[in-house]
Every structure is written in C-alpha cells, then in structure tokens.
PDB file of N, CA and C in Angstrom:
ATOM      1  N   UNK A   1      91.197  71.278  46.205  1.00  0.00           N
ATOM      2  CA  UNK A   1      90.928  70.085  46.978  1.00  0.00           C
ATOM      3  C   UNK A   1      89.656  70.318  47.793  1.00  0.00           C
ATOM      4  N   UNK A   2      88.851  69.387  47.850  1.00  0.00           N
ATOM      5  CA  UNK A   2      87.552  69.169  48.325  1.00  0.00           C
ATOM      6  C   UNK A   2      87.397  69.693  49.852  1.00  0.00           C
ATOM      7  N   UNK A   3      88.600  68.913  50.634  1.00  0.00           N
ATOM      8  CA  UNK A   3      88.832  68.911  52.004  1.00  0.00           C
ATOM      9  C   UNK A   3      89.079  70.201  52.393  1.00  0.00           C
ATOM     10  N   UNK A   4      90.252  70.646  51.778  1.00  0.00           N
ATOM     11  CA  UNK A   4      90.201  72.477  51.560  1.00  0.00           C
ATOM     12  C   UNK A   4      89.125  73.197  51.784  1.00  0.00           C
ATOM     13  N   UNK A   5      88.501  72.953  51.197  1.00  0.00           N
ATOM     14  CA  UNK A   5      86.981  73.810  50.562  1.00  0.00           C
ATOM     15  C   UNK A   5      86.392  73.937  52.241  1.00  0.00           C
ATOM     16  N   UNK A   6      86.420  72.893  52.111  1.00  0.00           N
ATOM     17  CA  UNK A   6      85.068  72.255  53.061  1.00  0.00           C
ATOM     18  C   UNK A   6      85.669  72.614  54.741  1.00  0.00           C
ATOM     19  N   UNK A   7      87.113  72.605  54.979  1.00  0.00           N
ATOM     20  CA  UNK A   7      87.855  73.325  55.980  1.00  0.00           C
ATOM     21  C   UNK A   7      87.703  75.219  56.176  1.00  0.00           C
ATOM     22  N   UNK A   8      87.924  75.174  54.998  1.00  0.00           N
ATOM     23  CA  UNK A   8      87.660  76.619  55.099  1.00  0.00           C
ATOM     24  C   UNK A   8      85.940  76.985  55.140  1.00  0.00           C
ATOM     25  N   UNK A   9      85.411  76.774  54.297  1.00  0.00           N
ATOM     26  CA  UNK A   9      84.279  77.169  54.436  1.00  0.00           C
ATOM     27  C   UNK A   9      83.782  76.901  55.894  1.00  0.00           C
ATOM     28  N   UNK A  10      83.593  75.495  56.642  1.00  0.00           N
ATOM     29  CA  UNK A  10      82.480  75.375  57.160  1.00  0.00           C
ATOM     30  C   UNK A  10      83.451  75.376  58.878  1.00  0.00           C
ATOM     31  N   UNK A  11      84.826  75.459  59.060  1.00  0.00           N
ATOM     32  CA  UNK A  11      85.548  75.645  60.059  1.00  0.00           C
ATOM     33  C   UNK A  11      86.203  76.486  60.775  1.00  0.00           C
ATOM     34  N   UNK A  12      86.117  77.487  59.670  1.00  0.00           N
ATOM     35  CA  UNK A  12      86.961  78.890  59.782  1.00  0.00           C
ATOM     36  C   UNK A  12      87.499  79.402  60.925  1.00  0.00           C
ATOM     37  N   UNK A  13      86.235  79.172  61.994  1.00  0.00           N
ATOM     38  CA  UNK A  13      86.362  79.474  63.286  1.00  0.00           C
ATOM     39  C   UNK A  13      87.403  79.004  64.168  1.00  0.00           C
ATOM     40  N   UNK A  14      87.797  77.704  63.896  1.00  0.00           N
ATOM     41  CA  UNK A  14      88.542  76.729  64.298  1.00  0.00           C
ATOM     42  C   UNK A  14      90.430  77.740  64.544  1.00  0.00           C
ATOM     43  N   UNK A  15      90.309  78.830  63.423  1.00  0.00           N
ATOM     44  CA  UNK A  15      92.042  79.115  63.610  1.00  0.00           C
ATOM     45  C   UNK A  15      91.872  80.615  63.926  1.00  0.00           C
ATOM     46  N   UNK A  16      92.005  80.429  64.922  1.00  0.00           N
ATOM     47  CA  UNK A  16      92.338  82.222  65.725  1.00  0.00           C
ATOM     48  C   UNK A  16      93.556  83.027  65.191  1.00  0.00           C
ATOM     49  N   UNK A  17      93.949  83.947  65.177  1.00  0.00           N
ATOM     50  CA  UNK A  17      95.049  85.149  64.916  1.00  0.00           C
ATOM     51  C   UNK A  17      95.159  85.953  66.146  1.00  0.00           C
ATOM     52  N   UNK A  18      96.308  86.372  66.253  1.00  0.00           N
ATOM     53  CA  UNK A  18      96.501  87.062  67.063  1.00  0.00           C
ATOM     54  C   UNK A  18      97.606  88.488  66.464  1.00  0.00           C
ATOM     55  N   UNK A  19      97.771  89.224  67.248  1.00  0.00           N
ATOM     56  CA  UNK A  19      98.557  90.552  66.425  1.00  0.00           C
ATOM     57  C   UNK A  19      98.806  91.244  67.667  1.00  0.00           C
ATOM     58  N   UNK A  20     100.594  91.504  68.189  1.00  0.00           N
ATOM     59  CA  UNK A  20     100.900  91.990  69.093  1.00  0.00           C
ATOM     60  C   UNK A  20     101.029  93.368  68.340  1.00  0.00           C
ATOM     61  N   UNK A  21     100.694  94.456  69.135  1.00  0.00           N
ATOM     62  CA  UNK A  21     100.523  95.568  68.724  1.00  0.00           C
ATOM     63  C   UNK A  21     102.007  96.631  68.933  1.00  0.00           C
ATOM     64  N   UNK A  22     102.432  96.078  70.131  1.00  0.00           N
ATOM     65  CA  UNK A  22     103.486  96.774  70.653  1.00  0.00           C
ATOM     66  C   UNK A  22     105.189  96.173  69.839  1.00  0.00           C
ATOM     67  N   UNK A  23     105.067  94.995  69.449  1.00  0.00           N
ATOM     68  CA  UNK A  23     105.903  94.311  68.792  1.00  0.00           C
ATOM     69  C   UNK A  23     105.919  94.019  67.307  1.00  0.00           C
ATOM     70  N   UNK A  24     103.978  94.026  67.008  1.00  0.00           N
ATOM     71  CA  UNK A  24     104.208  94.047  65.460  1.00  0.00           C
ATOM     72  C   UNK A  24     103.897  92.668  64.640  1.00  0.00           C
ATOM     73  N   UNK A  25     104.361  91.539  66.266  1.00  0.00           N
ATOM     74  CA  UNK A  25     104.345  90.369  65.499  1.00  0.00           C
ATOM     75  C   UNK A  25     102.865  89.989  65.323  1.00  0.00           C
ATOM     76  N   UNK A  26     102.797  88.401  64.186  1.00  0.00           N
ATOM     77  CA  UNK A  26     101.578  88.439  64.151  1.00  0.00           C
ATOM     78  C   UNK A  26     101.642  86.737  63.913  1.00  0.00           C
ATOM     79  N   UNK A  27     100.577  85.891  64.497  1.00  0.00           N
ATOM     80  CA  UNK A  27     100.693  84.368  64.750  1.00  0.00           C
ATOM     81  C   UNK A  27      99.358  83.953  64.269  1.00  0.00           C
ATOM     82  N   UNK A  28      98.726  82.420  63.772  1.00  0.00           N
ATOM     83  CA  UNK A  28      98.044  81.986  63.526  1.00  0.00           C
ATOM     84  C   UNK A  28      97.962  80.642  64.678  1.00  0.00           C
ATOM     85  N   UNK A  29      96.597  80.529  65.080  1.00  0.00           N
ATOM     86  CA  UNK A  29      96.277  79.169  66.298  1.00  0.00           C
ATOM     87  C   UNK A  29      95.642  77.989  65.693  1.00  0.00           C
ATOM     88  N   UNK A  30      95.940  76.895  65.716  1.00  0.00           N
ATOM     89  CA  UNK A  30      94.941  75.863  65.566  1.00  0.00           C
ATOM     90  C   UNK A  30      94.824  74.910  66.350  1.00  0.00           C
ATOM     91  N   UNK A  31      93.964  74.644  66.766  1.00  0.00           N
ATOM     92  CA  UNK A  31      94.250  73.169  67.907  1.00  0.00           C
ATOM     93  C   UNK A  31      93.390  71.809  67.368  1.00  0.00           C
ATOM     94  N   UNK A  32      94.027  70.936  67.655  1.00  0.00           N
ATOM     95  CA  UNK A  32      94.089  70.053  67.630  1.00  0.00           C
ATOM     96  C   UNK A  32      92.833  69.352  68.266  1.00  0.00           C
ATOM     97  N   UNK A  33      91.673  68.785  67.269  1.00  0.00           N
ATOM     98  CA  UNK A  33      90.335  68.024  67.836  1.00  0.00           C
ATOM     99  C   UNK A  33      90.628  66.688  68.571  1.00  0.00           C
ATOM    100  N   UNK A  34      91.673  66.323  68.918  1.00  0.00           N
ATOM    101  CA  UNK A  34      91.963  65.294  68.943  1.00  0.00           C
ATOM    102  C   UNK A  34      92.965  65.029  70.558  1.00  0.00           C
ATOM    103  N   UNK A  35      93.371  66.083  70.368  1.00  0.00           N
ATOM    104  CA  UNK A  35      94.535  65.937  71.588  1.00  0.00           C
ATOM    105  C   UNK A  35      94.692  67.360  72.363  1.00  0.00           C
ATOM    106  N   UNK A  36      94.133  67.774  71.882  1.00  0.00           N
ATOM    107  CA  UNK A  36      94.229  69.236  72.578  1.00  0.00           C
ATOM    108  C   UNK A  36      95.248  70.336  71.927  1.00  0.00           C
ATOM    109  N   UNK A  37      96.487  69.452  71.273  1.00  0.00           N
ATOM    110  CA  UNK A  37      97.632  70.418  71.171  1.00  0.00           C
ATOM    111  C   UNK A  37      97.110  71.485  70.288  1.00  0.00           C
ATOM    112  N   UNK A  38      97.738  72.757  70.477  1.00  0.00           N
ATOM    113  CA  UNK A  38      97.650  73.869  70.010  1.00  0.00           C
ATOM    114  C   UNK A  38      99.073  74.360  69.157  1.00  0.00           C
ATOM    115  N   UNK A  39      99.145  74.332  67.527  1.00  0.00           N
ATOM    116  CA  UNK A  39      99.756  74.526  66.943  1.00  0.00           C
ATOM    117  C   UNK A  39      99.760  76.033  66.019  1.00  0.00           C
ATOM    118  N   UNK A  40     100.867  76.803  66.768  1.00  0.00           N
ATOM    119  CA  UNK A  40     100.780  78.042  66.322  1.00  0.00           C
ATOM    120  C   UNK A  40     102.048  78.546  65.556  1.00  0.00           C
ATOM    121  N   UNK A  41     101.986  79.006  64.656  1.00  0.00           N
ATOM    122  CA  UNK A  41     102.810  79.842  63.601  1.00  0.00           C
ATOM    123  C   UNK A  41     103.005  81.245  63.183  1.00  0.00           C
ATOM    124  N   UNK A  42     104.270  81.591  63.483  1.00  0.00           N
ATOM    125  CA  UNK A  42     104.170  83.792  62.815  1.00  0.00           C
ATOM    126  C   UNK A  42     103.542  83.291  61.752  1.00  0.00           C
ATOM    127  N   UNK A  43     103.129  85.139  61.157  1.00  0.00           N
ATOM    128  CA  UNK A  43     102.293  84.927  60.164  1.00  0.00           C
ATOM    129  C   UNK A  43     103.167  86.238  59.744  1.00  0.00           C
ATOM    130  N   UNK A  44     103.859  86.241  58.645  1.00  0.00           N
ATOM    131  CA  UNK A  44     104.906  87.061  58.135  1.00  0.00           C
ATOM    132  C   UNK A  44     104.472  88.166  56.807  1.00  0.00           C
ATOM    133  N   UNK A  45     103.484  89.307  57.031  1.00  0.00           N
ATOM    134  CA  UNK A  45     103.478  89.669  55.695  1.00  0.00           C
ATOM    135  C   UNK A  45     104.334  90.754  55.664  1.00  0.00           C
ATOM    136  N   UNK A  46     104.091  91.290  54.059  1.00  0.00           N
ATOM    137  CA  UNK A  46     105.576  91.880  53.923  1.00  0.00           C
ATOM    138  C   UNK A  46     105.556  93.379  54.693  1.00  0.00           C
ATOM    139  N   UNK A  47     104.594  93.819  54.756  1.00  0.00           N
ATOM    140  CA  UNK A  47     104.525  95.218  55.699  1.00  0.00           C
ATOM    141  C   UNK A  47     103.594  94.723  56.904  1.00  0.00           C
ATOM    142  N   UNK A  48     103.611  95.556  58.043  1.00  0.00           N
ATOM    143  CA  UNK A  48     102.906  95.654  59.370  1.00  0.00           C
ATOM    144  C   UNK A  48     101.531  96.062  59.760  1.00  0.00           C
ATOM    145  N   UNK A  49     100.706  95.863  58.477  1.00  0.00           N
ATOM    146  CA  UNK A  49      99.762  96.336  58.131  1.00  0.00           C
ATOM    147  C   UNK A  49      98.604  95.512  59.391  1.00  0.00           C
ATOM    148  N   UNK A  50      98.093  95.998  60.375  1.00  0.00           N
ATOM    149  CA  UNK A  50      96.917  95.079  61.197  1.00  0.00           C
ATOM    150  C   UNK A  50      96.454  94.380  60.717  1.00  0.00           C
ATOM    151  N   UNK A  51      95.404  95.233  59.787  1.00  0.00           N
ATOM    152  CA  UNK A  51      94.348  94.433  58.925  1.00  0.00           C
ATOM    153  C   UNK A  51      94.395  93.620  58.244  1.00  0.00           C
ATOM    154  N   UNK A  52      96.440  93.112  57.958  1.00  0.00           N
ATOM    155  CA  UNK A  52      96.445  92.004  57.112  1.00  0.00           C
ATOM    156  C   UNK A  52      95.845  90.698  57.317  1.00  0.00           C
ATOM    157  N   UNK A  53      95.912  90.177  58.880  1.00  0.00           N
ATOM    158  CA  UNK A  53      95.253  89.180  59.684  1.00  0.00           C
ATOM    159  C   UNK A  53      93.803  88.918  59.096  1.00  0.00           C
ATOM    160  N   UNK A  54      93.168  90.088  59.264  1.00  0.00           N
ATOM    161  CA  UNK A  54      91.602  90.086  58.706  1.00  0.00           C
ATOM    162  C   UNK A  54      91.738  89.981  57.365  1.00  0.00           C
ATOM    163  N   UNK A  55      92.025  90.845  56.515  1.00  0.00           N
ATOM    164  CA  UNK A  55      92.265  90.693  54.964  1.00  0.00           C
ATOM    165  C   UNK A  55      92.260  89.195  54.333  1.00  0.00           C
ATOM    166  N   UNK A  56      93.438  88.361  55.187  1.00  0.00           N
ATOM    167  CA  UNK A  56      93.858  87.254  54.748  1.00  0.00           C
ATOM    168  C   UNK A  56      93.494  85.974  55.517  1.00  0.00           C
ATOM    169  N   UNK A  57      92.650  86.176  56.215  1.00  0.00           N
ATOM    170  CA  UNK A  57      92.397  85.106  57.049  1.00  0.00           C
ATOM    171  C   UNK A  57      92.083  83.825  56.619  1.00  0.00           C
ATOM    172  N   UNK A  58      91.267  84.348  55.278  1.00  0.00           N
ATOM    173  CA  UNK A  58      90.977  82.593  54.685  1.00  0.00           C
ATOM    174  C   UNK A  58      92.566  81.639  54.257  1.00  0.00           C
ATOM    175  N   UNK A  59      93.172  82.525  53.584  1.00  0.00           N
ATOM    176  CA  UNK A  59      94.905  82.187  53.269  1.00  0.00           C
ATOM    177  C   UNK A  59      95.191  81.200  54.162  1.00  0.00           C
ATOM    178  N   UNK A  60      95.249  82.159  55.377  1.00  0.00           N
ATOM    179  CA  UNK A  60      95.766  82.171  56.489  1.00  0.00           C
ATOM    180  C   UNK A  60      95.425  80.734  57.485  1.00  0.00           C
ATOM    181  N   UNK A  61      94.539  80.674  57.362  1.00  0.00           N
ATOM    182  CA  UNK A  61      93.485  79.362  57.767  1.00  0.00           C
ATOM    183  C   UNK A  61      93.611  77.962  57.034  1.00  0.00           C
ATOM    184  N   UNK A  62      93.808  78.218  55.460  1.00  0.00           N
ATOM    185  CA  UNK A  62      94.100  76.802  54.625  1.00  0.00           C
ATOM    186  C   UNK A  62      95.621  76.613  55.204  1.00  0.00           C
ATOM    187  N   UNK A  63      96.803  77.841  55.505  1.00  0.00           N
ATOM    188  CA  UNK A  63      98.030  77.342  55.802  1.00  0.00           C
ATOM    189  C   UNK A  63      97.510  75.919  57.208  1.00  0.00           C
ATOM    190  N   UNK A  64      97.036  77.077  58.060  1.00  0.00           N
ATOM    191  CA  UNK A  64      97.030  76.623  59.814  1.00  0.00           C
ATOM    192  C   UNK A  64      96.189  75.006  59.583  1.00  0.00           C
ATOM    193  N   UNK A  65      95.241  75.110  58.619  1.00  0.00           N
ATOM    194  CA  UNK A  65      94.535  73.418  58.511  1.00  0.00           C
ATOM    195  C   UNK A  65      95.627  72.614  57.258  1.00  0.00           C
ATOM    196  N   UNK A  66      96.618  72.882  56.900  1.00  0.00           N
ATOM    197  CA  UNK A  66      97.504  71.967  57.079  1.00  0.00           C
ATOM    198  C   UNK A  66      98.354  71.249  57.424  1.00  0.00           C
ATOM    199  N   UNK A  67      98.911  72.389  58.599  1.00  0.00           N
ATOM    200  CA  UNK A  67      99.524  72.145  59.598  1.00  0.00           C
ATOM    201  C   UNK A  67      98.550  71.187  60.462  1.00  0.00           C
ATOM    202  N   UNK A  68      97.738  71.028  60.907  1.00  0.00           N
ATOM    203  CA  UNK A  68      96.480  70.187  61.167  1.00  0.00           C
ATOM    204  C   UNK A  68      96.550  69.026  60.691  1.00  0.00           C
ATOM    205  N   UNK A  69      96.421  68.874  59.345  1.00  0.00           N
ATOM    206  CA  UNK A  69      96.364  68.108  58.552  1.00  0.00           C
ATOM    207  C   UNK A  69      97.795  66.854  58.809  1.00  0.00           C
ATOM    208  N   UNK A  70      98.641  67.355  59.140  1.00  0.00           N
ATOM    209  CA  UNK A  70      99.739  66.667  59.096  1.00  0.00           C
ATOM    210  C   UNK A  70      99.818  66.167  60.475  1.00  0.00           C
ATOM    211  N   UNK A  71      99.870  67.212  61.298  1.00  0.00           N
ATOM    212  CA  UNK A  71      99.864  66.451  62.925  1.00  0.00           C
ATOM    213  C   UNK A  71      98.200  65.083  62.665  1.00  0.00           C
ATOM    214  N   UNK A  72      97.212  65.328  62.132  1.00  0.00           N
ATOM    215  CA  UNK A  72      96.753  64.047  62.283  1.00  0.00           C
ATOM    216  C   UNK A  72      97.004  63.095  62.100  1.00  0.00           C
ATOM    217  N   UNK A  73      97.887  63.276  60.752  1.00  0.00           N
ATOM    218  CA  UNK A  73      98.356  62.389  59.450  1.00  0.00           C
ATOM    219  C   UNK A  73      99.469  61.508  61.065  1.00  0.00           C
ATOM    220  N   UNK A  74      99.712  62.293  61.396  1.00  0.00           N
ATOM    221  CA  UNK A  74     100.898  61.459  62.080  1.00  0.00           C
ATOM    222  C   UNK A  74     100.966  61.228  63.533  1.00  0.00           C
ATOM    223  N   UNK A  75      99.990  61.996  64.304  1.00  0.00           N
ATOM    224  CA  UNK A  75     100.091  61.517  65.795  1.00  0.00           C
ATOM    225  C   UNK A  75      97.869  60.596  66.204  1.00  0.00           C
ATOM    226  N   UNK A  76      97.708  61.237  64.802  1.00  0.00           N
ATOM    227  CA  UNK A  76      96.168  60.570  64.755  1.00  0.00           C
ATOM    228  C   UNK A  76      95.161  59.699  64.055  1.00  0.00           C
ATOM    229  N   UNK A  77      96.476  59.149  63.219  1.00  0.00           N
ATOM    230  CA  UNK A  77      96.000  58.188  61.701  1.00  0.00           C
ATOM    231  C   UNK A  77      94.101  57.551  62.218  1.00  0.00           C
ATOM    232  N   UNK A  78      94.520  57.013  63.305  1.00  0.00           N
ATOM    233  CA  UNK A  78      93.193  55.947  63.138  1.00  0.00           C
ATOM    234  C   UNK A  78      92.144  56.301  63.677  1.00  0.00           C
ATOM    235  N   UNK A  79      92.259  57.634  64.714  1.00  0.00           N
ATOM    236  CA  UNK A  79      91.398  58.413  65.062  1.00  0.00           C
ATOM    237  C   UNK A  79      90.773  59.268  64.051  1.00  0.00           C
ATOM    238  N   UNK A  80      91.437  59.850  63.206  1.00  0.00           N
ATOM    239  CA  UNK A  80      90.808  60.674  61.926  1.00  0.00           C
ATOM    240  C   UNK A  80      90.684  59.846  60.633  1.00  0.00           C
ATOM    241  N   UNK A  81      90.796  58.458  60.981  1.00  0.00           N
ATOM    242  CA  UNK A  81      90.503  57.751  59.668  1.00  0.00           C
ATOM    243  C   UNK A  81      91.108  57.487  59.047  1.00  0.00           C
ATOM    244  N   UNK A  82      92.761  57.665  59.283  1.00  0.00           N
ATOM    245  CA  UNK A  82      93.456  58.526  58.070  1.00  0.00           C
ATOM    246  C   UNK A  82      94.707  57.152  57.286  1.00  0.00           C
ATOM    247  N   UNK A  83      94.251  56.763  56.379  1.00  0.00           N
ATOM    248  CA  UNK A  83      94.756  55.370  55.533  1.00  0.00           C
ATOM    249  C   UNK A  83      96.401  56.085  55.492  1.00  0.00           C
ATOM    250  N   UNK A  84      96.786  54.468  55.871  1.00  0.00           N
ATOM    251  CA  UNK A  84      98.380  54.544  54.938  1.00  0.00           C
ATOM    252  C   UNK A  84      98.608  54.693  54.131  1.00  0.00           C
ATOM    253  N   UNK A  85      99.703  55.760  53.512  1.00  0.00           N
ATOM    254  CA  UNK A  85      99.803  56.097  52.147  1.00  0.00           C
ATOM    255  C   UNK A  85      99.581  55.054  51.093  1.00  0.00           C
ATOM    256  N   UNK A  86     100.491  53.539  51.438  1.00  0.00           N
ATOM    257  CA  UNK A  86     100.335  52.086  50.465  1.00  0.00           C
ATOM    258  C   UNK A  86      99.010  51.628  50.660  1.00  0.00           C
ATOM    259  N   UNK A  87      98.067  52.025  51.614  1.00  0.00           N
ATOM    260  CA  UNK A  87      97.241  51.083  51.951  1.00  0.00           C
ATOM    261  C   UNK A  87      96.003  51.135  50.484  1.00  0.00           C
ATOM    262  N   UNK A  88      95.242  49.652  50.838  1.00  0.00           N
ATOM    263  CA  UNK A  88      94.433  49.876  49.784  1.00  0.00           C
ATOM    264  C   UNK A  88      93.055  50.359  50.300  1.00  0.00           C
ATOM    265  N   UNK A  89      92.071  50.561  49.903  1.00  0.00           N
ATOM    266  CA  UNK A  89      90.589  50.775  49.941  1.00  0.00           C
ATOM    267  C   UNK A  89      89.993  49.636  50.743  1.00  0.00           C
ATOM    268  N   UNK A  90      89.657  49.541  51.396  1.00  0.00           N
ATOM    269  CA  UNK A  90      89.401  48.147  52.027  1.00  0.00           C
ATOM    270  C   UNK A  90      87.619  48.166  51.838  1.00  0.00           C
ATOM    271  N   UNK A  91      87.520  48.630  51.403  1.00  0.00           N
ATOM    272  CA  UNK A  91      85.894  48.941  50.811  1.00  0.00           C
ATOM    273  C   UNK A  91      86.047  48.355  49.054  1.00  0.00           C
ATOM    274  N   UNK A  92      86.594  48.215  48.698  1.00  0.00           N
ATOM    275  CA  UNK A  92      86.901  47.998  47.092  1.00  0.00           C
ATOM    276  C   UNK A  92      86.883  46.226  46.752  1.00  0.00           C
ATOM    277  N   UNK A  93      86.229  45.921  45.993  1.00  0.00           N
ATOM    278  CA  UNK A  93      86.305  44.259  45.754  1.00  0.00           C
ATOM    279  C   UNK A  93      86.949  44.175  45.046  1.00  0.00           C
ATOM    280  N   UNK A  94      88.323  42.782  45.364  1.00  0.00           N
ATOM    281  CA  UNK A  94      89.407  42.508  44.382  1.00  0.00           C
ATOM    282  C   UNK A  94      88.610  42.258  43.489  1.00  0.00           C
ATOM    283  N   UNK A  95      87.387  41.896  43.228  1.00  0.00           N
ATOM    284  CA  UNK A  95      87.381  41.056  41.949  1.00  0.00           C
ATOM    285  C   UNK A  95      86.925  42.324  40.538  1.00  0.00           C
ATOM    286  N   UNK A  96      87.061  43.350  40.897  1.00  0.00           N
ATOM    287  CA  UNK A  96      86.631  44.821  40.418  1.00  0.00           C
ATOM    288  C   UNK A  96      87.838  45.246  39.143  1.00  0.00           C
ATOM    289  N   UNK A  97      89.010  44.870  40.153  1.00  0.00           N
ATOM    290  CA  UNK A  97      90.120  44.352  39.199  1.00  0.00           C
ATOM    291  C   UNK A  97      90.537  44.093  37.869  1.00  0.00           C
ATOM    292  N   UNK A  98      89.118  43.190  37.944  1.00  0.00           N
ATOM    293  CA  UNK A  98      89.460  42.015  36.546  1.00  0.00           C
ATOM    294  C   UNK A  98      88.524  42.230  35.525  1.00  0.00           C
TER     295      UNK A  98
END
C-alpha cells in the first residue's frame, strides 16, 4: 500500500520505542497529529533481545501507523479527509458512468 510506503519512509520519526531495561518490557509511541493523544503498545518479541527495537523498527512503525490510521478513521474522519466507507468520490462525474 502506497500510504504504507510513504508513512514509513518519509515519517519514521513520528513513532518512538522505548525499552525498560530493568523489566525487559518494550512499547511502541505514536501520537496523534490531530489531537494530541498518544497511542502506545508492548512490543512483544520472542526473546529480550535490546536491539530488537532498532532491528525492527520499520515493522514496528507500519504496526504503530495503523493504529493511527484507525484512531483517525474514527475520532478524525473530516479532519484527515477521511471518506465514508459507502461514500462516493465526489470528484467523479455521474455521467462517466454511462
């Protein structure tokens, strides 16, 4: 997906990691351009490895910008543009149709 691409590549910055050292655990940040909220998630790999954070960050980043993706979808439709699933193209001429 295009949006993908273009999230990861040119936003990356946008989703922080974090890695408690003493506990092990390990979380992904994204916040929200829109409202401020900050939506964070463990980040579960199968061993305790630090460097997994770094290793995997791009992964890690398409998860956190969908989580994104959805809080717009639903607390930011018209601020991010974002069409109703039924809706049509409102740029499109019925008569295109025929």
């Amino acid at each position: 997906m295009k949006l993908h691409r273009h999230l990861g590549e040119a936003h990356l910055d946008r989703v922080t990691t974090e890695h408690d050292v003493e506990t092990g655990k390990m979380k992904y940040i994204v916040e929200c351009p829109m409202c401020g909220l900050k939506y964070q998630h463990a980040v579960k790999p199968r061993y305790k490895d630090p460097r997994f954070l770094e290793e995997y960050k791009a992964e890690i980043a398409l998860v956190a910008f969908d989580q994104l993706l959805y809080h717009l979808e639903d607390k930011h439709p018209q601020e991010a543009e974002i069409d109703a699933p039924n809706s049509k193209d409102q740029t499109s001429n019925p008569d295109d149709s025929l």
